[in-house]
PDB file of N, CA and C in Angstrom:
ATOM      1  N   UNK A   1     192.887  95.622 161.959  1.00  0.00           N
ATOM      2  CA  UNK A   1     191.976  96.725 161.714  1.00  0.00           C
ATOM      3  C   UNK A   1     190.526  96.234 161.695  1.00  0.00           C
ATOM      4  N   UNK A   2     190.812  94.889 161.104  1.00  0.00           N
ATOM      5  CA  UNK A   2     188.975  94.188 161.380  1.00  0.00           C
ATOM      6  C   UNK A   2     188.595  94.518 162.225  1.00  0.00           C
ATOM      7  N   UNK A   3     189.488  93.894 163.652  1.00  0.00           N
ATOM      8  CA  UNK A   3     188.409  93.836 164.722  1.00  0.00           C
ATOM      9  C   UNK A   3     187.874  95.152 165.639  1.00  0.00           C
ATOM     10  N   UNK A   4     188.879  96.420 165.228  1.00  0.00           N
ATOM     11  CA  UNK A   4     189.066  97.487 165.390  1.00  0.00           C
ATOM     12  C   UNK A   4     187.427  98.279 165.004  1.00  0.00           C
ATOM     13  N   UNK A   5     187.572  97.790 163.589  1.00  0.00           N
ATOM     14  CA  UNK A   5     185.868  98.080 163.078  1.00  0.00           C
ATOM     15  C   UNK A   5     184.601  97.522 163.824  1.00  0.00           C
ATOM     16  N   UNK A   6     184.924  96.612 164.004  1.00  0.00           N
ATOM     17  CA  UNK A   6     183.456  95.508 164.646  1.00  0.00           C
ATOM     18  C   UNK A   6     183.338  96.475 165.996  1.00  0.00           C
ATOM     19  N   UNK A   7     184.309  97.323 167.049  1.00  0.00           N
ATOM     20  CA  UNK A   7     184.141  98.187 167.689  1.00  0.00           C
ATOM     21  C   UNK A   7     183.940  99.643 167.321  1.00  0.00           C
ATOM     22  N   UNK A   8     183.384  99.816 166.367  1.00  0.00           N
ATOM     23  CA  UNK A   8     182.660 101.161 165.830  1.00  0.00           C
ATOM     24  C   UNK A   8     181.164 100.602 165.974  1.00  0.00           C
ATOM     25  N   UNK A   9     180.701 101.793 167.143  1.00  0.00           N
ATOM     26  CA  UNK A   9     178.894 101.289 167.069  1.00  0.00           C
ATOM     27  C   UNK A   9     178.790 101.938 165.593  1.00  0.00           C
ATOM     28  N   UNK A  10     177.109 101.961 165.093  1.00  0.00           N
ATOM     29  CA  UNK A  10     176.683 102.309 164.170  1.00  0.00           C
ATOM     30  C   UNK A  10     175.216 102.584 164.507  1.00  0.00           C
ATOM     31  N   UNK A  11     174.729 103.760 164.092  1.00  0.00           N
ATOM     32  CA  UNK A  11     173.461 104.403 164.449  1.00  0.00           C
ATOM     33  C   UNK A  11     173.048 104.873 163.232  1.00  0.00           C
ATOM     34  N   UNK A  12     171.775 103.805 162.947  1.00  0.00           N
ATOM     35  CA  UNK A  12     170.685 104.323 161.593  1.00  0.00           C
ATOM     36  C   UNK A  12     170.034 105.485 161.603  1.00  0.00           C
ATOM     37  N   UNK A  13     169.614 106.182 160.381  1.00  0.00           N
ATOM     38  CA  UNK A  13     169.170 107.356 160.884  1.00  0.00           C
ATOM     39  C   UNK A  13     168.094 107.419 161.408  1.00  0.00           C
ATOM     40  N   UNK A  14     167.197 105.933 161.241  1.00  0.00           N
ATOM     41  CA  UNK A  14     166.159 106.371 161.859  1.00  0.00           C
ATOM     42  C   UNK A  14     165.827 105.738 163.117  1.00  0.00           C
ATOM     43  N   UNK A  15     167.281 105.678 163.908  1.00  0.00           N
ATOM     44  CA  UNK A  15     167.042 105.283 165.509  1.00  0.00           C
ATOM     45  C   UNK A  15     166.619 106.588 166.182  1.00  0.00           C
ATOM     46  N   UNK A  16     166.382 106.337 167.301  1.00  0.00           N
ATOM     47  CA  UNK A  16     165.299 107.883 167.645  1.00  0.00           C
ATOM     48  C   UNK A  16     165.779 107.936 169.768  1.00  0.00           C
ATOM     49  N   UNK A  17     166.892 106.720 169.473  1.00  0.00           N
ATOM     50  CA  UNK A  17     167.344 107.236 170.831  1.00  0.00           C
ATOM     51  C   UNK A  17     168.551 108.109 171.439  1.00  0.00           C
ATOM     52  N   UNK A  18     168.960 108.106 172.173  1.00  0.00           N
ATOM     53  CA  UNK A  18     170.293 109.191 172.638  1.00  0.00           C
ATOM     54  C   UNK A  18     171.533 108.241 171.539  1.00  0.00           C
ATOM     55  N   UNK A  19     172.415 108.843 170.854  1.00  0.00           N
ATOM     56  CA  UNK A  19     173.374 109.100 170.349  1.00  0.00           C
ATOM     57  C   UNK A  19     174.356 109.380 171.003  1.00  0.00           C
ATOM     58  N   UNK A  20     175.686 108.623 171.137  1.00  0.00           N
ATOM     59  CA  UNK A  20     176.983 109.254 171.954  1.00  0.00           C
ATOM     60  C   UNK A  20     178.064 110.132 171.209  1.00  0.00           C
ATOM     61  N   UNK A  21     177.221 110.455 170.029  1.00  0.00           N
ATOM     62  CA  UNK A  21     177.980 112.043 169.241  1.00  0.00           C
ATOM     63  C   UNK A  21     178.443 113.031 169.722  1.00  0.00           C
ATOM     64  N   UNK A  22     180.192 113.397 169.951  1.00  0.00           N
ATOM     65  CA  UNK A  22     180.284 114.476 170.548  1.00  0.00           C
ATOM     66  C   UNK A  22     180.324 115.357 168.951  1.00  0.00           C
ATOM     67  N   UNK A  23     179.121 116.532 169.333  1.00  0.00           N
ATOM     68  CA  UNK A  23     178.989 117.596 168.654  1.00  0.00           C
ATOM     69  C   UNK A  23     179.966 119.032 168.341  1.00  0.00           C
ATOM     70  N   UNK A  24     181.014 118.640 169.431  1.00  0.00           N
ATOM     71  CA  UNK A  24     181.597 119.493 169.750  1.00  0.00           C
ATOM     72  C   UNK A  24     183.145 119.504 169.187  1.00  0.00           C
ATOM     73  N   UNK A  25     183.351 118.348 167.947  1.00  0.00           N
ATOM     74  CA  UNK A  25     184.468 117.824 167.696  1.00  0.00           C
ATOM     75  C   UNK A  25     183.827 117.986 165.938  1.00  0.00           C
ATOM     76  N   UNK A  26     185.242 117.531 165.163  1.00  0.00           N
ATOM     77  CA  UNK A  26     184.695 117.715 163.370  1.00  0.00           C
ATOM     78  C   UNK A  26     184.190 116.131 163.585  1.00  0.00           C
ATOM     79  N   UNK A  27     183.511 116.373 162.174  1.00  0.00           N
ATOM     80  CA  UNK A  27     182.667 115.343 161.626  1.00  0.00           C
ATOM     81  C   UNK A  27     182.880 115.034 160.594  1.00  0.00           C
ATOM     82  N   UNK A  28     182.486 113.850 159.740  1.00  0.00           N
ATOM     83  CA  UNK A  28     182.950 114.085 158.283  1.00  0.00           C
ATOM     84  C   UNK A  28     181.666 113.049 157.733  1.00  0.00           C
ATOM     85  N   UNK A  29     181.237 113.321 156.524  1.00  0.00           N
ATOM     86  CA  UNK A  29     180.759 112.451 155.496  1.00  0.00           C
ATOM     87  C   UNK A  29     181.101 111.325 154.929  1.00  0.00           C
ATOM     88  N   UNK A  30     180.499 110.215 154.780  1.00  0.00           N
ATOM     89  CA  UNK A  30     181.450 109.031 154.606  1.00  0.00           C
ATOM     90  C   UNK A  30     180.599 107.484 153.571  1.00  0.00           C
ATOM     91  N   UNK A  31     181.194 107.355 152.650  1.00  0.00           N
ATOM     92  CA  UNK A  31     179.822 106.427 151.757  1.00  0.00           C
ATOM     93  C   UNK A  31     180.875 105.563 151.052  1.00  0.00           C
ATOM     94  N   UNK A  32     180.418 104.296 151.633  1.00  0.00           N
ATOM     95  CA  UNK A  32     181.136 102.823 150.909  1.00  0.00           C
ATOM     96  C   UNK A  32     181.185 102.820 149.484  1.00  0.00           C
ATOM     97  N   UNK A  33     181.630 101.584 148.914  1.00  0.00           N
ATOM     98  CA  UNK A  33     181.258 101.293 147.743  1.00  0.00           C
ATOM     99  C   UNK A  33     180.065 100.376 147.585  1.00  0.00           C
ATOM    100  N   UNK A  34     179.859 100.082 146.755  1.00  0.00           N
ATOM    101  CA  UNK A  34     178.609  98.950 146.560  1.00  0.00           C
ATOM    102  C   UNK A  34     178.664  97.615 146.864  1.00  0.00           C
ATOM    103  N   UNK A  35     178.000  96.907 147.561  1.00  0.00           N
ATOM    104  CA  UNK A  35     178.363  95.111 148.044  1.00  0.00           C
ATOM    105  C   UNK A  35     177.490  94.075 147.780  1.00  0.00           C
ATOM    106  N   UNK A  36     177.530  93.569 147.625  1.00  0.00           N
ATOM    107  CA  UNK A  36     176.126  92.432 147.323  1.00  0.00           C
ATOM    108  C   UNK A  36     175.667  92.103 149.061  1.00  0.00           C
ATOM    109  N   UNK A  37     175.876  92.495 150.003  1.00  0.00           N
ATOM    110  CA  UNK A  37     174.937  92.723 151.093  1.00  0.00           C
ATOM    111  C   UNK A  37     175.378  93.819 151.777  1.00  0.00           C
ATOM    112  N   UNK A  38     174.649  94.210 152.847  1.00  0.00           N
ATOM    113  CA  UNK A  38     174.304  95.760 153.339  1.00  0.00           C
ATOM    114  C   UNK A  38     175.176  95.300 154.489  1.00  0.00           C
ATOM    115  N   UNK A  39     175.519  94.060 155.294  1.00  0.00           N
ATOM    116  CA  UNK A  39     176.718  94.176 156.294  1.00  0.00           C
ATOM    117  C   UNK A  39     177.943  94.107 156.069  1.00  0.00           C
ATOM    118  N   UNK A  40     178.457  94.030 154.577  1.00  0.00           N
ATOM    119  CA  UNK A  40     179.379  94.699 153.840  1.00  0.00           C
ATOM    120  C   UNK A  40     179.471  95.733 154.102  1.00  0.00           C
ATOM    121  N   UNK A  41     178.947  96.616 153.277  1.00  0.00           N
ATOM    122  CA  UNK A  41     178.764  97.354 153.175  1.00  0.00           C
ATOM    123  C   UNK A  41     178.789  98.922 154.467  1.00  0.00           C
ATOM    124  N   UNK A  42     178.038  98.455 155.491  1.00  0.00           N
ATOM    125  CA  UNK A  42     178.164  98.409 156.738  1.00  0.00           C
ATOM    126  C   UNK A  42     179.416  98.647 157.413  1.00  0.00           C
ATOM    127  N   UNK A  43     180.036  97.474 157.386  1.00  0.00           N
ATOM    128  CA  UNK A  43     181.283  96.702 157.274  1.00  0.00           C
ATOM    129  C   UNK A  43     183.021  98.227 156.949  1.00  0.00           C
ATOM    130  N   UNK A  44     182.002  98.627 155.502  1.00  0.00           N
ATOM    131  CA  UNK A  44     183.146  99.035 154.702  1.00  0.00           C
ATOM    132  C   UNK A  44     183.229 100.963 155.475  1.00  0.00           C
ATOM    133  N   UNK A  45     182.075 101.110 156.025  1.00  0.00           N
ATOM    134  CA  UNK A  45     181.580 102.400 156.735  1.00  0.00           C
ATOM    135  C   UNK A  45     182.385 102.663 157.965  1.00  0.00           C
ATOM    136  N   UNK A  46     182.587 101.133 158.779  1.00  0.00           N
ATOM    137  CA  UNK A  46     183.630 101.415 159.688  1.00  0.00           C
ATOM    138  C   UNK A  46     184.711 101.395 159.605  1.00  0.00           C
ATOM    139  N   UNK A  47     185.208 101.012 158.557  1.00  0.00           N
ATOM    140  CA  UNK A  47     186.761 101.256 157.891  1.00  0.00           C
ATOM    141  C   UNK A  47     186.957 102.081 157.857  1.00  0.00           C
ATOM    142  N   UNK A  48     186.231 102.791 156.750  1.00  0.00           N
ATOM    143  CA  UNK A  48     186.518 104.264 156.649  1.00  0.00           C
ATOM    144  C   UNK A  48     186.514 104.900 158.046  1.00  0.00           C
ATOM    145  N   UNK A  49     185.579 105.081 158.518  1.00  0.00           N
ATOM    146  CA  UNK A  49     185.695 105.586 160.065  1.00  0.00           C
ATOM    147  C   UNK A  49     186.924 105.912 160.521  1.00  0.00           C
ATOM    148  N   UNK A  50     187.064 104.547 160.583  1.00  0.00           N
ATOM    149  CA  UNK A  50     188.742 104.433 161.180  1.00  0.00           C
ATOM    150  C   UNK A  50     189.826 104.878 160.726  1.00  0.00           C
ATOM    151  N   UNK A  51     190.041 104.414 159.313  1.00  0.00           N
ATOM    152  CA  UNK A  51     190.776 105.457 158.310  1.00  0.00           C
ATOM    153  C   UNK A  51     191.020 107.008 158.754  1.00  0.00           C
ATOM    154  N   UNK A  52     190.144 107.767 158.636  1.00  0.00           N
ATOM    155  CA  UNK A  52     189.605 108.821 159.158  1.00  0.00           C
ATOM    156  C   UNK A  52     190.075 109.383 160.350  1.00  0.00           C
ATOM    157  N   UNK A  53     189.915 108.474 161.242  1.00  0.00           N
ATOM    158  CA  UNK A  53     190.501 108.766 162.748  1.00  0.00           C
ATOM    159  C   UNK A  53     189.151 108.950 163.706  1.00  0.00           C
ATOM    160  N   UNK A  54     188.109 108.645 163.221  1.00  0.00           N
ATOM    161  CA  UNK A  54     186.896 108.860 163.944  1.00  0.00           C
ATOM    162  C   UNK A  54     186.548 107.205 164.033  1.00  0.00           C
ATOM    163  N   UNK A  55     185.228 107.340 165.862  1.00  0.00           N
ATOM    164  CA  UNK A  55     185.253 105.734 165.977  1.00  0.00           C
ATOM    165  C   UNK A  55     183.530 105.647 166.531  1.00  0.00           C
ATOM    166  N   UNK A  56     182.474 106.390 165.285  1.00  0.00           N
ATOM    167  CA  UNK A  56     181.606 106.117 165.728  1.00  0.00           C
ATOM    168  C   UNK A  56     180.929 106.210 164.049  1.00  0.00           C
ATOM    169  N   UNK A  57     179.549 105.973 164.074  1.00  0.00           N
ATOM    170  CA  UNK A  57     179.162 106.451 162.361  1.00  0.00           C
ATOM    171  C   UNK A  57     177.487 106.824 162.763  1.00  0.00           C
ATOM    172  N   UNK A  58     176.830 107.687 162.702  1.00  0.00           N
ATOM    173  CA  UNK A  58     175.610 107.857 162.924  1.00  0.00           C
ATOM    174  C   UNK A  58     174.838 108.346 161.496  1.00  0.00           C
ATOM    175  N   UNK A  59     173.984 108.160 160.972  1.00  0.00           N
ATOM    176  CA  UNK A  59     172.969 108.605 160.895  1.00  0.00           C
ATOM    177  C   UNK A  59     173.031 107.725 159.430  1.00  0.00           C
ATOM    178  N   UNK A  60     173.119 106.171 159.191  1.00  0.00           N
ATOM    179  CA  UNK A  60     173.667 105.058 158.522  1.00  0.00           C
ATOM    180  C   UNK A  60     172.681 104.880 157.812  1.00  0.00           C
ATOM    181  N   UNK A  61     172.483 105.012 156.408  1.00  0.00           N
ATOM    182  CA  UNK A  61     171.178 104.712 155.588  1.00  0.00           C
ATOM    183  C   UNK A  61     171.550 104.400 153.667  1.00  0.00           C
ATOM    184  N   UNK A  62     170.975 103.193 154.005  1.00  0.00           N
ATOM    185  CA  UNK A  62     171.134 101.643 152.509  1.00  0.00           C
ATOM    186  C   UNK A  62     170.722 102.671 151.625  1.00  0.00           C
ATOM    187  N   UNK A  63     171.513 102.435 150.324  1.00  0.00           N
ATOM    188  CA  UNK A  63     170.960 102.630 149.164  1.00  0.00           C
ATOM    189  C   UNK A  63     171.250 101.046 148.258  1.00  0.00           C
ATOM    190  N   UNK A  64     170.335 100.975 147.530  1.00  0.00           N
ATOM    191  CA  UNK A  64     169.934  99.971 146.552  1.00  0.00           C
ATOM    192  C   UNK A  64     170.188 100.034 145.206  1.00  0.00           C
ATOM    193  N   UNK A  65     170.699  99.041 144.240  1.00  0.00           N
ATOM    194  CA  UNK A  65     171.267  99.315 143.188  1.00  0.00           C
ATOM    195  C   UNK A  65     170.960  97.638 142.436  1.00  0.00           C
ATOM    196  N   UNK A  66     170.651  98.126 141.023  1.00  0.00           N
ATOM    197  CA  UNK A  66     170.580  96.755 140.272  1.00  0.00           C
ATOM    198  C   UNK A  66     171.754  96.341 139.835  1.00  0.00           C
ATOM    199  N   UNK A  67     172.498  95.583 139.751  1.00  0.00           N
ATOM    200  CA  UNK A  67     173.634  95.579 138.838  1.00  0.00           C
ATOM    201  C   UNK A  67     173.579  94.197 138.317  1.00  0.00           C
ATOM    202  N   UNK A  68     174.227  94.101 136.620  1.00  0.00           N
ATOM    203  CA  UNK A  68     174.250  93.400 135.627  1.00  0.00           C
ATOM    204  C   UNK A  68     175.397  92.742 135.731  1.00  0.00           C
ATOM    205  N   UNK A  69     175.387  91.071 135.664  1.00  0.00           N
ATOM    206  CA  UNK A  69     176.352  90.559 136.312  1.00  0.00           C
ATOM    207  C   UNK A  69     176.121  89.577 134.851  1.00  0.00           C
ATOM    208  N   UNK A  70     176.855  89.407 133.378  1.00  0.00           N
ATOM    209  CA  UNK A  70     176.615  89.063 132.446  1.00  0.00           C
ATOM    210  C   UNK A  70     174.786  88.704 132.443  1.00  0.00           C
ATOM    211  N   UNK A  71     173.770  87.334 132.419  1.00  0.00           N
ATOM    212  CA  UNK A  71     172.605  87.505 132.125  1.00  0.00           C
ATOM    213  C   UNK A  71     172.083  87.644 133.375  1.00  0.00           C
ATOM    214  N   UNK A  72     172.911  87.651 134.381  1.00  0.00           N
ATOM    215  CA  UNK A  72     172.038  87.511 135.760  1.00  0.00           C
ATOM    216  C   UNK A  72     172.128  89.326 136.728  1.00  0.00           C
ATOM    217  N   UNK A  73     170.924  89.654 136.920  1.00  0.00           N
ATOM    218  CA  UNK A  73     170.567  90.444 137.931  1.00  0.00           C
ATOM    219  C   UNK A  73     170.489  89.983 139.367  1.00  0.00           C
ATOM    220  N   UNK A  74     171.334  90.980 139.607  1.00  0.00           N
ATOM    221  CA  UNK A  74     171.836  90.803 141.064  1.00  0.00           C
ATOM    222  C   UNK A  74     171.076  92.357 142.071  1.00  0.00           C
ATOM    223  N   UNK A  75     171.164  92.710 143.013  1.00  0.00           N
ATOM    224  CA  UNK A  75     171.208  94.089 143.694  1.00  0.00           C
ATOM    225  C   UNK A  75     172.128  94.203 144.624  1.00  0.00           C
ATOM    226  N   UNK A  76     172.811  95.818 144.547  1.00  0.00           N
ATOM    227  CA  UNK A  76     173.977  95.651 145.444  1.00  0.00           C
ATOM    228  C   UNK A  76     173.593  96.323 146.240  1.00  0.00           C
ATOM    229  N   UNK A  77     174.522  96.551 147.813  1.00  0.00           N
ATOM    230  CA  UNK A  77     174.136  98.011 148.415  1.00  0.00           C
ATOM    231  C   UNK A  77     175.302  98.709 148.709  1.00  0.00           C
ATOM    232  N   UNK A  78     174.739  99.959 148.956  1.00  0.00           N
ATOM    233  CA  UNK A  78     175.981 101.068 149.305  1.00  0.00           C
ATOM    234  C   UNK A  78     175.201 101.808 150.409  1.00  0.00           C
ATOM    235  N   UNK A  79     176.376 101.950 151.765  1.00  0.00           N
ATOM    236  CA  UNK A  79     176.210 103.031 152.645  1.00  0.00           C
ATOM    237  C   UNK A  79     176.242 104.435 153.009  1.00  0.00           C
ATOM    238  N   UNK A  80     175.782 105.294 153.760  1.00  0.00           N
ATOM    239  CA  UNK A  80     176.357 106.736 153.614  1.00  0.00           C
ATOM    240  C   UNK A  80     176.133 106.787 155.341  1.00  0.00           C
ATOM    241  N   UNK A  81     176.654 107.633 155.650  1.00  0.00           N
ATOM    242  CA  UNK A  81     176.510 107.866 157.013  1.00  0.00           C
ATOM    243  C   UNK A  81     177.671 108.920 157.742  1.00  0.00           C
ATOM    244  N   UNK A  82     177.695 109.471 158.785  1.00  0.00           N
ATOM    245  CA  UNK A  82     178.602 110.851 159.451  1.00  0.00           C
ATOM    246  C   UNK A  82     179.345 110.002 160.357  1.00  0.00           C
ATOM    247  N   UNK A  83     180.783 110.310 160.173  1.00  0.00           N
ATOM    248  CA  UNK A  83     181.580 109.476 161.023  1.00  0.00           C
ATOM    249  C   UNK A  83     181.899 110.839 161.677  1.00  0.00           C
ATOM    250  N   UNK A  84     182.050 110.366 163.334  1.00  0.00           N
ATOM    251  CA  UNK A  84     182.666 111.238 164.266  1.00  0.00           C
ATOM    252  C   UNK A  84     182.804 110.541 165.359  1.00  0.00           C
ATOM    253  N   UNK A  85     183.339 111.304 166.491  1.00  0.00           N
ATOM    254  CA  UNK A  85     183.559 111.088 167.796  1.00  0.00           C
ATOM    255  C   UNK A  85     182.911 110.596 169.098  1.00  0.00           C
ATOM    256  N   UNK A  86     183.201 109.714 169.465  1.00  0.00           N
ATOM    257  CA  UNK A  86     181.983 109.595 170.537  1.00  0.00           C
ATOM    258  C   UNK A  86     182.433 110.180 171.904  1.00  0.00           C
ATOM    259  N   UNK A  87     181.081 110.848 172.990  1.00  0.00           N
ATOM    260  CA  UNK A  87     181.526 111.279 173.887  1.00  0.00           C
ATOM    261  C   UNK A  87     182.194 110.500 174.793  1.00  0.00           C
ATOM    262  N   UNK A  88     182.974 110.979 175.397  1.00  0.00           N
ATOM    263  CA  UNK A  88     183.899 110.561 176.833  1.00  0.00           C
ATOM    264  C   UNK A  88     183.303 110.048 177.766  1.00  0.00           C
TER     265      UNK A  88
END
């Protein structure tokens, strides 16, 4: 299923070129858990994808988080992004 993922493109939301989204198929909402890096995280977006039955993720955008790791501060991240279909 790894390598299955590493073949899910991924499109940030703020790429600004053509998209191979078919619009014309469902879509769904889709947000990792938290990772101590963002290609985790990333990572965990195309799982789900796949899970799902969809093999693309567009509109992919980091959120940032402090988390308390006994005296040491760390930051984690978590993804959100629309998994769907890509055109034919």
């Amino acid at each position: 299923m790894l390598e299955n993922a590493n073949a899910v493109p991924v499109f940030a939301a703020t790429y600004k070129g053509s998209v191979p989204l078919d619009t014309g198929r469902p879509q769904a909402d889709i947000q990792s858990d938290f990772f101590r890096s963002q290609e985790a995280a990333e990572l965990h977006l195309r799982l789900l994808a796949i899970e799902q039955g969809f093999n693309l993720v567009v509109q992919r955008r980091y959120e940032s988080r402090q988390q308390k790791d006994g005296k040491y501060i760390h930051k984690v991240w978590g993804a959100t992004g629309q998994a769907g279909q890509r055109l034919d």
